[in-house]
Protein backbone atom coordinates (compact mmCIF):
# COMPACT_ATOMS: atom_id res chain seq x y z
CA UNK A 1 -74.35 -119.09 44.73
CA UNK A 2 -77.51 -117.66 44.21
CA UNK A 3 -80.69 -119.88 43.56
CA UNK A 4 -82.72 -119.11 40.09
CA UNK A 5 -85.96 -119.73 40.75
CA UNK A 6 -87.63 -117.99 37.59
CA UNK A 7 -85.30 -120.77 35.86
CA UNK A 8 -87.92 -123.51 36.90
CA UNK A 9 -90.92 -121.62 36.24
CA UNK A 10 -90.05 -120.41 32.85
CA UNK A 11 -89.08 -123.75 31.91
CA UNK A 12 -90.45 -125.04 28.37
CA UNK A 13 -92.86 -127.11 30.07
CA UNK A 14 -94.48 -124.24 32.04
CA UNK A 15 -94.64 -122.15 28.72
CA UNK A 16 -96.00 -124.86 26.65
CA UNK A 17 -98.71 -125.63 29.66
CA UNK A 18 -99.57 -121.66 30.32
CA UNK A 19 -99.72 -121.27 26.15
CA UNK A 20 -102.66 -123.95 25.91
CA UNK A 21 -104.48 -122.95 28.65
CA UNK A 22 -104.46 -119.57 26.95
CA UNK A 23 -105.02 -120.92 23.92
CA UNK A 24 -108.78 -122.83 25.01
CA UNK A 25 -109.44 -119.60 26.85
CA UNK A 26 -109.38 -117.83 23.63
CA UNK A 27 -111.06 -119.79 21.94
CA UNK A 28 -113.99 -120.25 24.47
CA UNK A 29 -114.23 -116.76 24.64
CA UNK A 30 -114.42 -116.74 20.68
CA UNK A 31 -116.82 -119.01 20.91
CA UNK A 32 -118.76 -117.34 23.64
CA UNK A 33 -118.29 -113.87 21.78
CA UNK A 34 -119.63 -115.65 18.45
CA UNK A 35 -122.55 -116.92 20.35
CA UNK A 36 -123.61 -113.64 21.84
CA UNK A 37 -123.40 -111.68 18.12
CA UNK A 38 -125.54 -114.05 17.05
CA UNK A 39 -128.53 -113.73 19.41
CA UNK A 40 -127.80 -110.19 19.34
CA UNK A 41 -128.08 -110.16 15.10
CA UNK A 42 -131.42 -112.64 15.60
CA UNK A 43 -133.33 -110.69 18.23
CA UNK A 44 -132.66 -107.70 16.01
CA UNK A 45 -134.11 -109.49 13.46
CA UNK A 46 -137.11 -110.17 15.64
CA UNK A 47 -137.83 -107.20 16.38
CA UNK A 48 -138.22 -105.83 13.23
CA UNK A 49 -139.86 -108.94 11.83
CA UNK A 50 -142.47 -108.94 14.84
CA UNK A 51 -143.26 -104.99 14.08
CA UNK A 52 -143.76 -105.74 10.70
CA UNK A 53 -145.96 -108.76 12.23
CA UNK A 54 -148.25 -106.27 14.39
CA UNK A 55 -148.45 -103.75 11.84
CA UNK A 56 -149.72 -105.61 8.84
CA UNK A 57 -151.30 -108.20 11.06
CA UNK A 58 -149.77 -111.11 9.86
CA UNK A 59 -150.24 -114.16 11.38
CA UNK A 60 -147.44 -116.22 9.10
CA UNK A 61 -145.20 -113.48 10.03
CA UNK A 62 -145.79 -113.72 14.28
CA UNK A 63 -145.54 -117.65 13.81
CA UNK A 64 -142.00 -116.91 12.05
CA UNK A 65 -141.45 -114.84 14.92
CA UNK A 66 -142.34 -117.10 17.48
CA UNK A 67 -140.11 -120.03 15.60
CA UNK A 68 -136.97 -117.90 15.61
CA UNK A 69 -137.65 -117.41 19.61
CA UNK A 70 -137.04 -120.64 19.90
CA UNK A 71 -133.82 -120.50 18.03
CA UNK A 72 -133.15 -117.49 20.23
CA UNK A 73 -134.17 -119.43 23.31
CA UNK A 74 -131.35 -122.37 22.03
CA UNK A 75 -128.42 -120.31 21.30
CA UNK A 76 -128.82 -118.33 25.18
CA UNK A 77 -128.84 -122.27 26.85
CA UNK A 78 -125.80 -122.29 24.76
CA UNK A 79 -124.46 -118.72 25.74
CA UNK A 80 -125.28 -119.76 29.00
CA UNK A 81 -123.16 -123.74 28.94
CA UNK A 82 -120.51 -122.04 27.30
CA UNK A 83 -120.03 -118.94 29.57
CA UNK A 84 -119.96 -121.55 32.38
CA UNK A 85 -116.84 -122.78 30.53
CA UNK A 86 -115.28 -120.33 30.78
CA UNK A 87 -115.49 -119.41 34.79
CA UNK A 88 -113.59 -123.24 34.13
CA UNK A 89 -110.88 -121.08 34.22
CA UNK A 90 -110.48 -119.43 37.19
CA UNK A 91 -109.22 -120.59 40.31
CA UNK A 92 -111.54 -121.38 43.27
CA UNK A 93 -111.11 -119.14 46.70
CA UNK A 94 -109.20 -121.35 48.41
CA UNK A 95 -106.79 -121.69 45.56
CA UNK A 96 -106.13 -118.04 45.64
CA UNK A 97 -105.72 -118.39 49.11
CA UNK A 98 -103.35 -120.93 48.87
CA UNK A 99 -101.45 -119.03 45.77
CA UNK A 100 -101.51 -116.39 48.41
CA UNK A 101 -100.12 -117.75 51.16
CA UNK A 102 -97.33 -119.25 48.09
CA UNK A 103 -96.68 -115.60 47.51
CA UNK A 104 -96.27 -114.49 50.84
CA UNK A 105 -93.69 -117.29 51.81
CA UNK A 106 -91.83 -117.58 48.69
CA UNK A 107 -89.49 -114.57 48.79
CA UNK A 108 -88.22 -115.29 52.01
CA UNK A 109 -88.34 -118.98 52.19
CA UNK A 110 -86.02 -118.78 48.11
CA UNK A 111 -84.09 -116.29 50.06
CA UNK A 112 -83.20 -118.39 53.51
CA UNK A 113 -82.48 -121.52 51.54
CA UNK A 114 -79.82 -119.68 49.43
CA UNK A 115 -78.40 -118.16 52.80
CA UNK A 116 -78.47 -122.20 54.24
CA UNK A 117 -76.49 -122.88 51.13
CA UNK A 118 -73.84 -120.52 51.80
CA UNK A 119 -73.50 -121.21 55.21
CA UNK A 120 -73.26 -125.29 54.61
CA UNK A 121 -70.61 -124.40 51.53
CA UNK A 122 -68.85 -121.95 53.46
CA UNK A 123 -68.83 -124.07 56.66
CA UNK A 124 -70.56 -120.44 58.12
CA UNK A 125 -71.45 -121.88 61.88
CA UNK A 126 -72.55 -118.24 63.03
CA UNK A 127 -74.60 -118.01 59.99
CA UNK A 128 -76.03 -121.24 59.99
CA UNK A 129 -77.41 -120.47 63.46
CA UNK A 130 -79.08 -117.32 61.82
CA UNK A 131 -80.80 -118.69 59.48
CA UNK A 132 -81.81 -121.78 61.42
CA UNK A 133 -83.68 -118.67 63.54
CA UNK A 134 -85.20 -116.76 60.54
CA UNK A 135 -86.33 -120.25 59.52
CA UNK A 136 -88.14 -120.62 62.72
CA UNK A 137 -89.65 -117.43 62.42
CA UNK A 138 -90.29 -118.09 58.56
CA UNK A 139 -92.52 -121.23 59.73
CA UNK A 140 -94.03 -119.06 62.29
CA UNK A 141 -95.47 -116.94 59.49
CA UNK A 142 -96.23 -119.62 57.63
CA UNK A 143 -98.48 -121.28 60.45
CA UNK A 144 -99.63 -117.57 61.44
């Protein structure tokens, strides 16, 4: 009888976990995107509003321009905190080492235990002794 192991992982639980996680990404990265548009529509803004400063020689106008710096300034610390948030997200080197040393094992290791199965169920003695070899070799990779 053949073990199914997507069974687990796709459970409801999994899904419902992996949809809010994806869910917060999105909407840090909305909020990170949102951020960005707006320093982008301000310092355009500034830029006209500082040549229109040096042009006319308006000292009202390069104090308005200097304020809205400021503002500038504020929403980039926030850009900034809320990019941070988002790196939140993804996994540190040795968890991707770890996820790959999952990966590497996990065929085999899925496939060996459904071979032990068989060989307990079918009372398989030649078989057991095979697998209780690949096994051996299996945790020599795994150590490796």
């Amino acid at each position: 009888m053949p073990l199914d192991v997507d069974r687990e992982r796709d459970s409801g639980a999994g899904r419902a976990v992996d949809r809010h996680i994806l869910s917060r990404f999105d909407g840090d990265l909305g909020h990170f995107r949102a951020i960005v548009l707006e320093m982008g529509r301000r310092v355009e803004s500034q830029v006209a509003l500082a040549g229109e400063a040096l042009a006319a020689c308006d000292v009202i106008r390069a104090r308005r321009v200097i304020h809205e710096h400021r503002q500038v300034r504020d929403l980039g610390m926030e850009a900034l905190e809320a990019n941070a948030r988002l790196y939140e997200y993804q996994p540190s080197v040795r968890e991707c080492v770890i996820f790959e040393d999952v990966r590497r094992i996990a065929a085999p290791a899925v496939s060996l235990l459904g071979r032990s199965i068989n060989a307990i169920a079918d009372e398989n003695v030649q078989l057991a002794v095979e697998v209780a070899l690949e096994g051996k070799d299996l945790n020599d990779l795994f150590e490796g």
